[in-house]
C-alpha atoms as a PDB file:
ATOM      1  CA  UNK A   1     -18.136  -4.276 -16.080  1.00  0.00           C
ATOM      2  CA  UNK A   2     -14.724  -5.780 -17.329  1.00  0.00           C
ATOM      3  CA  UNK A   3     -11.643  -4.974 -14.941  1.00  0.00           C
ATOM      4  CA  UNK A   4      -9.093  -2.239 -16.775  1.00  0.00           C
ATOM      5  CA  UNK A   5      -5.954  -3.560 -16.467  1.00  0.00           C
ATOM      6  CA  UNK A   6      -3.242  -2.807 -13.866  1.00  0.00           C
ATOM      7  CA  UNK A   7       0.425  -2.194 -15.086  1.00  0.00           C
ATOM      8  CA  UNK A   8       2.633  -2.280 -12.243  1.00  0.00           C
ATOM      9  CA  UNK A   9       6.209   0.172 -12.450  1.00  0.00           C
ATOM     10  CA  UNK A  10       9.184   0.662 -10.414  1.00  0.00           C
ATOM     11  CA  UNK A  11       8.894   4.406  -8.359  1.00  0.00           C
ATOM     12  CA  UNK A  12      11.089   7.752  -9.941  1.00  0.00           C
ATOM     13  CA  UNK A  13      11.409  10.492  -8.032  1.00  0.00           C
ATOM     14  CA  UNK A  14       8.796  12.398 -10.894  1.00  0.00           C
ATOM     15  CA  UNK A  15       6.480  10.448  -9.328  1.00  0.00           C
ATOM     16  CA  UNK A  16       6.444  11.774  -5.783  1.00  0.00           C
ATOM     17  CA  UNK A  17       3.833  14.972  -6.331  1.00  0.00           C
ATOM     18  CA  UNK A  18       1.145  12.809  -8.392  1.00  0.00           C
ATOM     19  CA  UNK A  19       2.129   9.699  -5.075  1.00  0.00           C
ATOM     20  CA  UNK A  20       1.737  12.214  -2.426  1.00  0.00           C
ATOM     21  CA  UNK A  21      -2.052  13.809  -3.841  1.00  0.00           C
ATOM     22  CA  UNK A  22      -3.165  10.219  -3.783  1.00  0.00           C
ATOM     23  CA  UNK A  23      -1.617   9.421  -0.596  1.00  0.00           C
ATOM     24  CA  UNK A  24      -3.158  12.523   0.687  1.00  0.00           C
ATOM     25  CA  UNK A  25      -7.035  11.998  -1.060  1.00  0.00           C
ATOM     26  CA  UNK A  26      -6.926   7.890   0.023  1.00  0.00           C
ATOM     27  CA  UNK A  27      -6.618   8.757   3.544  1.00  0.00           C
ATOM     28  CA  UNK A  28      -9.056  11.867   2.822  1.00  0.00           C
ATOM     29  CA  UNK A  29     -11.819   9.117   2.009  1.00  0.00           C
ATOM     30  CA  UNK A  30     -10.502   6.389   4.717  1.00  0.00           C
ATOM     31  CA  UNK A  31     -10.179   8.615   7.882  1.00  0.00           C
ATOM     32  CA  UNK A  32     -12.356  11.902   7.545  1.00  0.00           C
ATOM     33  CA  UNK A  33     -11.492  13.147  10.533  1.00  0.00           C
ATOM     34  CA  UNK A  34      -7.498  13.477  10.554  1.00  0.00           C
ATOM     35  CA  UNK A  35      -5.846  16.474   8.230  1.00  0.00           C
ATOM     36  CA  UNK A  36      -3.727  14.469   5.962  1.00  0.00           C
ATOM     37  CA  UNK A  37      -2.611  17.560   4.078  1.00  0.00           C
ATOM     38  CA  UNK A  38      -1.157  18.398   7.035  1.00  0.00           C
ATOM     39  CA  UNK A  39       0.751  15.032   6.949  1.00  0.00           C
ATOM     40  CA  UNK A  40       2.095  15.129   3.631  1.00  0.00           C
ATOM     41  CA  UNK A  41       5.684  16.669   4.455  1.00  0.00           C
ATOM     42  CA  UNK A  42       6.037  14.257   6.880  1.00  0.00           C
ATOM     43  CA  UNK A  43       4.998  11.673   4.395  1.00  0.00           C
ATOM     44  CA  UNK A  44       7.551  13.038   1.933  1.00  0.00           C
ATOM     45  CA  UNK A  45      10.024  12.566   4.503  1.00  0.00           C
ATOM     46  CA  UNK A  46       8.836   9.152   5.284  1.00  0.00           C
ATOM     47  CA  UNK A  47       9.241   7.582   1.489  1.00  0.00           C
ATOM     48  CA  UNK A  48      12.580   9.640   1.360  1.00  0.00           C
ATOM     49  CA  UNK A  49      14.318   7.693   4.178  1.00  0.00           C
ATOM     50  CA  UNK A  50      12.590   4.340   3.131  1.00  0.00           C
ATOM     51  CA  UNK A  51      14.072   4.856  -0.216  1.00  0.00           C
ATOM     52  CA  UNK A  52      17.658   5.823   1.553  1.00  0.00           C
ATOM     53  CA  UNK A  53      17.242   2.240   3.708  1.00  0.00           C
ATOM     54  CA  UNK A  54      16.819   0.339   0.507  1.00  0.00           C
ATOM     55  CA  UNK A  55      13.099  -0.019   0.192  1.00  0.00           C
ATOM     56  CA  UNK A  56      11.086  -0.887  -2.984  1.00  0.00           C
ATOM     57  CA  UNK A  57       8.057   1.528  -3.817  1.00  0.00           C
ATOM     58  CA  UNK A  58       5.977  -0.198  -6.868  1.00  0.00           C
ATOM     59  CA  UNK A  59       3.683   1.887  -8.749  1.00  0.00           C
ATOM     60  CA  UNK A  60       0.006   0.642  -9.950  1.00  0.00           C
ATOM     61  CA  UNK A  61      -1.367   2.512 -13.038  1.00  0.00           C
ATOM     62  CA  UNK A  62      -4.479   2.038 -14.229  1.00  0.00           C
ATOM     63  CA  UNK A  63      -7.691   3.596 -16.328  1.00  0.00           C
ATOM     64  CA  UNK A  64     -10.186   5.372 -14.631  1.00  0.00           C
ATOM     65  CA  UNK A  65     -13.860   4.109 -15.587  1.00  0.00           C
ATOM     66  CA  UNK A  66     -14.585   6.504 -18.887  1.00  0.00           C
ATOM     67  CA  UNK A  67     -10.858   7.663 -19.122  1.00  0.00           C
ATOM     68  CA  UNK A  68      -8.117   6.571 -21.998  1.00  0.00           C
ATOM     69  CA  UNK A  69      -5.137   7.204 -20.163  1.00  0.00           C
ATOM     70  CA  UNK A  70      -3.813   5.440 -17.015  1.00  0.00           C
ATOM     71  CA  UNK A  71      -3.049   7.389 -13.847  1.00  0.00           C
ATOM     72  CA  UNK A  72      -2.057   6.662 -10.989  1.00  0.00           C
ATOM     73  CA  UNK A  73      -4.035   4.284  -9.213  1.00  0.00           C
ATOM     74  CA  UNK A  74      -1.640   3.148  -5.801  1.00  0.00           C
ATOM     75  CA  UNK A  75       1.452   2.320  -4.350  1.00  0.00           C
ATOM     76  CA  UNK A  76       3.188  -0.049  -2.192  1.00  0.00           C
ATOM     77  CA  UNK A  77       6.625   0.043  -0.039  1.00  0.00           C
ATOM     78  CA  UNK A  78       8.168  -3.191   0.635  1.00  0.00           C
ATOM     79  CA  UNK A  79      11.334  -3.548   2.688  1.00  0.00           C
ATOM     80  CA  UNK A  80      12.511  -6.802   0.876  1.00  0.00           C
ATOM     81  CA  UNK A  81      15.406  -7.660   3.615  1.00  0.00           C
ATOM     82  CA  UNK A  82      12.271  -8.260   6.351  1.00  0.00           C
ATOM     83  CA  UNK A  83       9.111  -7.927   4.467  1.00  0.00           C
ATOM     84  CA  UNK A  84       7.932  -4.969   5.848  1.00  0.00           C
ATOM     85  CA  UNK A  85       4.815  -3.386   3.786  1.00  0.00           C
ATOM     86  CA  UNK A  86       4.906  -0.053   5.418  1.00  0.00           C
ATOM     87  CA  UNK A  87       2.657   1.625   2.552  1.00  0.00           C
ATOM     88  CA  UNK A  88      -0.184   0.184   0.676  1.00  0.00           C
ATOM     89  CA  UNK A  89      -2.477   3.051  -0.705  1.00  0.00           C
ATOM     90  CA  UNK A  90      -4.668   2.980  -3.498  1.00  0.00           C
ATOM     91  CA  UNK A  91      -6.351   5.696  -5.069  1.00  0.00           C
ATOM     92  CA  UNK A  92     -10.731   6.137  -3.779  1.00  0.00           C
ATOM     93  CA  UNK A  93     -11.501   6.005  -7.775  1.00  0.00           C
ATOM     94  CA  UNK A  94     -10.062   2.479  -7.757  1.00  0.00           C
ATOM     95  CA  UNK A  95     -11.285   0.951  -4.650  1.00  0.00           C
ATOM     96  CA  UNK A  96     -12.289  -2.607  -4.631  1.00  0.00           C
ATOM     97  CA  UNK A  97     -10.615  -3.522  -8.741  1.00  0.00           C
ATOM     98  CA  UNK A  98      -7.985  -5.202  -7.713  1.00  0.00           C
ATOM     99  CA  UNK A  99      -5.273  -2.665  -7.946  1.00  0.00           C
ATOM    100  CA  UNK A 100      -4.405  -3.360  -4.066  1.00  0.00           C
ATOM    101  CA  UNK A 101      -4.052  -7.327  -5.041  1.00  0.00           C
ATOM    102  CA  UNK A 102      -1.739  -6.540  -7.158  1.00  0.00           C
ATOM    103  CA  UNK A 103       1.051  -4.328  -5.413  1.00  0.00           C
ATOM    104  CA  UNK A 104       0.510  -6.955  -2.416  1.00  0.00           C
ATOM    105  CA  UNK A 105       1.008  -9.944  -4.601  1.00  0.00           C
ATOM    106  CA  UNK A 106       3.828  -8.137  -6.302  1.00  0.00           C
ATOM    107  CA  UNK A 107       5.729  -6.696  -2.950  1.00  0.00           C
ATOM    108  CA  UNK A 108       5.293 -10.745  -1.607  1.00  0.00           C
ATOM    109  CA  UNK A 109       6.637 -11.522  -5.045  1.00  0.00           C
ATOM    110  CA  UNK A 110       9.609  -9.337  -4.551  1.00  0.00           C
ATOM    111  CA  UNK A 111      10.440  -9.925  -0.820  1.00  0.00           C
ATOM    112  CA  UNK A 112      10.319 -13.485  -1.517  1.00  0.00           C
ATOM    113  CA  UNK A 113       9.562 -13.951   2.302  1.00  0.00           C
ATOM    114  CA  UNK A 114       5.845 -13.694   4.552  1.00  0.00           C
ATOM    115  CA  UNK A 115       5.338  -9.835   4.709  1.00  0.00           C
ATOM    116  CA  UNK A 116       4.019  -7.829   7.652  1.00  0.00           C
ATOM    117  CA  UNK A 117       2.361  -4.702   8.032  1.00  0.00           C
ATOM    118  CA  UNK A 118       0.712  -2.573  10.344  1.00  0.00           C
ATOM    119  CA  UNK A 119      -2.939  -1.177   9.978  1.00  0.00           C
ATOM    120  CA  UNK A 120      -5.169   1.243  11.605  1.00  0.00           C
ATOM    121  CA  UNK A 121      -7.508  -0.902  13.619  1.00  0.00           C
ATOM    122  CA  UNK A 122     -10.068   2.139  12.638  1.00  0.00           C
ATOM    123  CA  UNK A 123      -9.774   1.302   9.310  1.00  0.00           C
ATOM    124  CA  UNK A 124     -12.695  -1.561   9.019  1.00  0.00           C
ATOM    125  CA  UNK A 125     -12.077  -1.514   4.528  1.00  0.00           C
ATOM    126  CA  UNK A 126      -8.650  -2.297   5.209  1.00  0.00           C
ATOM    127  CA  UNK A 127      -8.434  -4.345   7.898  1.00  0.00           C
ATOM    128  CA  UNK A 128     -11.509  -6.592   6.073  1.00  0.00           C
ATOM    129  CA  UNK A 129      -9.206  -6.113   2.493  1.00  0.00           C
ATOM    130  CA  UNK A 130      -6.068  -7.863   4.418  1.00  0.00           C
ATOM    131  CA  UNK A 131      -8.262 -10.582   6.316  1.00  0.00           C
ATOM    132  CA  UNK A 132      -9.778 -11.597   2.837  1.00  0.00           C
ATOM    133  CA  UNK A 133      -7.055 -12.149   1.010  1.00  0.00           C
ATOM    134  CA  UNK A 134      -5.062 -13.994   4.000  1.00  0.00           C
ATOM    135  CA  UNK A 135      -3.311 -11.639   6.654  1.00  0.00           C
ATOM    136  CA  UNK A 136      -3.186 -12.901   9.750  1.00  0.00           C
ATOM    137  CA  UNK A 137      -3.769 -10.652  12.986  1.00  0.00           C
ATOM    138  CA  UNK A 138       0.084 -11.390  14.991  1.00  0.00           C
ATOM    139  CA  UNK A 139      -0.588  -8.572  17.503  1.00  0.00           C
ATOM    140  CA  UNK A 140      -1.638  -5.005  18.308  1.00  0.00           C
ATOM    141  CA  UNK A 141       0.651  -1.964  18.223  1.00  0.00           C
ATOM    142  CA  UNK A 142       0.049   1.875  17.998  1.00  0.00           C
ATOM    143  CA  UNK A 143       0.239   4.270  15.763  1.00  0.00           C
ATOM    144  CA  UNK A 144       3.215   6.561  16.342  1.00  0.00           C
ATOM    145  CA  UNK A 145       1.883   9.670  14.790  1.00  0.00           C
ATOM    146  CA  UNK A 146      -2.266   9.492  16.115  1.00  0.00           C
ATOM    147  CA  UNK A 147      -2.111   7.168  18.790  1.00  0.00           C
ATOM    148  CA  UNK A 148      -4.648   5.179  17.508  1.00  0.00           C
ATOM    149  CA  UNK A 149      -4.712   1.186  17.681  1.00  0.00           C
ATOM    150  CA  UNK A 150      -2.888  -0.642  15.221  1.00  0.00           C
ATOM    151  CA  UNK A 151      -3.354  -4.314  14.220  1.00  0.00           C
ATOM    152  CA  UNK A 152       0.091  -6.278  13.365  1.00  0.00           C
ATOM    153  CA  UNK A 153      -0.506  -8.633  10.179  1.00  0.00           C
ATOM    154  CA  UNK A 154       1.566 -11.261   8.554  1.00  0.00           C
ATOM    155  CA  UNK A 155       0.617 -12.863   5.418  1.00  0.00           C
ATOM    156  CA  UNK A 156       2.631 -16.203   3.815  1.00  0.00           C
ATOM    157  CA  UNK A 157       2.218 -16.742   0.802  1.00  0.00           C
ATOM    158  CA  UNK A 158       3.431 -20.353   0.174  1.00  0.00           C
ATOM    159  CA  UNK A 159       3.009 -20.352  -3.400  1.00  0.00           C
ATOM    160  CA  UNK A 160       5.487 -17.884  -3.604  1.00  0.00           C
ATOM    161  CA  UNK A 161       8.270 -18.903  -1.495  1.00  0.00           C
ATOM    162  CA  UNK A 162       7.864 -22.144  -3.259  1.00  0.00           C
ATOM    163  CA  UNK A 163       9.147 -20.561  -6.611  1.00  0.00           C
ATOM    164  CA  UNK A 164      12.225 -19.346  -4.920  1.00  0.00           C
ATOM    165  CA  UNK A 165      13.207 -22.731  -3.829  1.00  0.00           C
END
């Protein structure tokens, strides 16, 4: 089966209902057991005072399998004055097609620096996805709103500081 292609946009505030339903269903799908409908005015919130501190949200659109329109398939935040990734969500329906790749390729692209983020340590399909494509484990941390164990993780991507040289 032939990948659909990605097409990456900049965040508008028309954006946030359709971002918050698939922040809300990803973490659904990833970690059953917490009420994330619960969490989404704190997540609105969240992306409203990342956006006031200057940080990038990218948008990944892409074609469901059988569908002619693109939707939206995931987001990223990147703080590009540190490198911060402090959202990375893509959408259950396009799990494991690259959409993730490409908001972390284009938030290192944008950043221009190594980025960092913070993951759920109960989240085995993410913290796997990061390994793969090159985090690094840095340290452990915890999760301000469960509790739970985080995992720190860097990633440098050489090829890309390179072109900023």
């Amino acid at each position: 089966m032939a990948a659909n292609p990605i097409e990456l946009r900049p965040y508008t505030p028309e954006h946030l209902p359709e971002l918050t339903d698939l922040w809300v269903e990803s973490w659904r799908q990833a970690m059953p057991e917490i009420d994330f409908e619960e969490r989404r005015g704190w997540l609105i919130g969240h992306l409203g005072a990342l956006i006031e501190a200057g940080t990038l949200i990218e948008l990944a659109f892409a074609e469901p399998d059988g569908a002619s329109e693109t939707t939206l398939a995931g987001f990223v935040t990147i703080d590009c004055s540190n490198g911060q990734v402090d959202q990375l969500v893509v959408h259950p329906r396009h799990w494991g097609r690259g959409v993730a790749e490409a908001l972390i390729y284009s938030a290192a692209a944008h950043a221009g620096r190594p980025i960092t983020l913070e993951v759920n340590r109960e989240n085995v399909r993410a913290v796997r996805f990061y390994g793969r494509i090159g985090f690094n484990v840095t340290g452990q941390g915890e999760n301000p709103l469960s509790g739970r164990p985080t995992l720190q993780m860097e990633w440098r991507p050489g090829f890309l500081l390179m072109e900023r040289d």
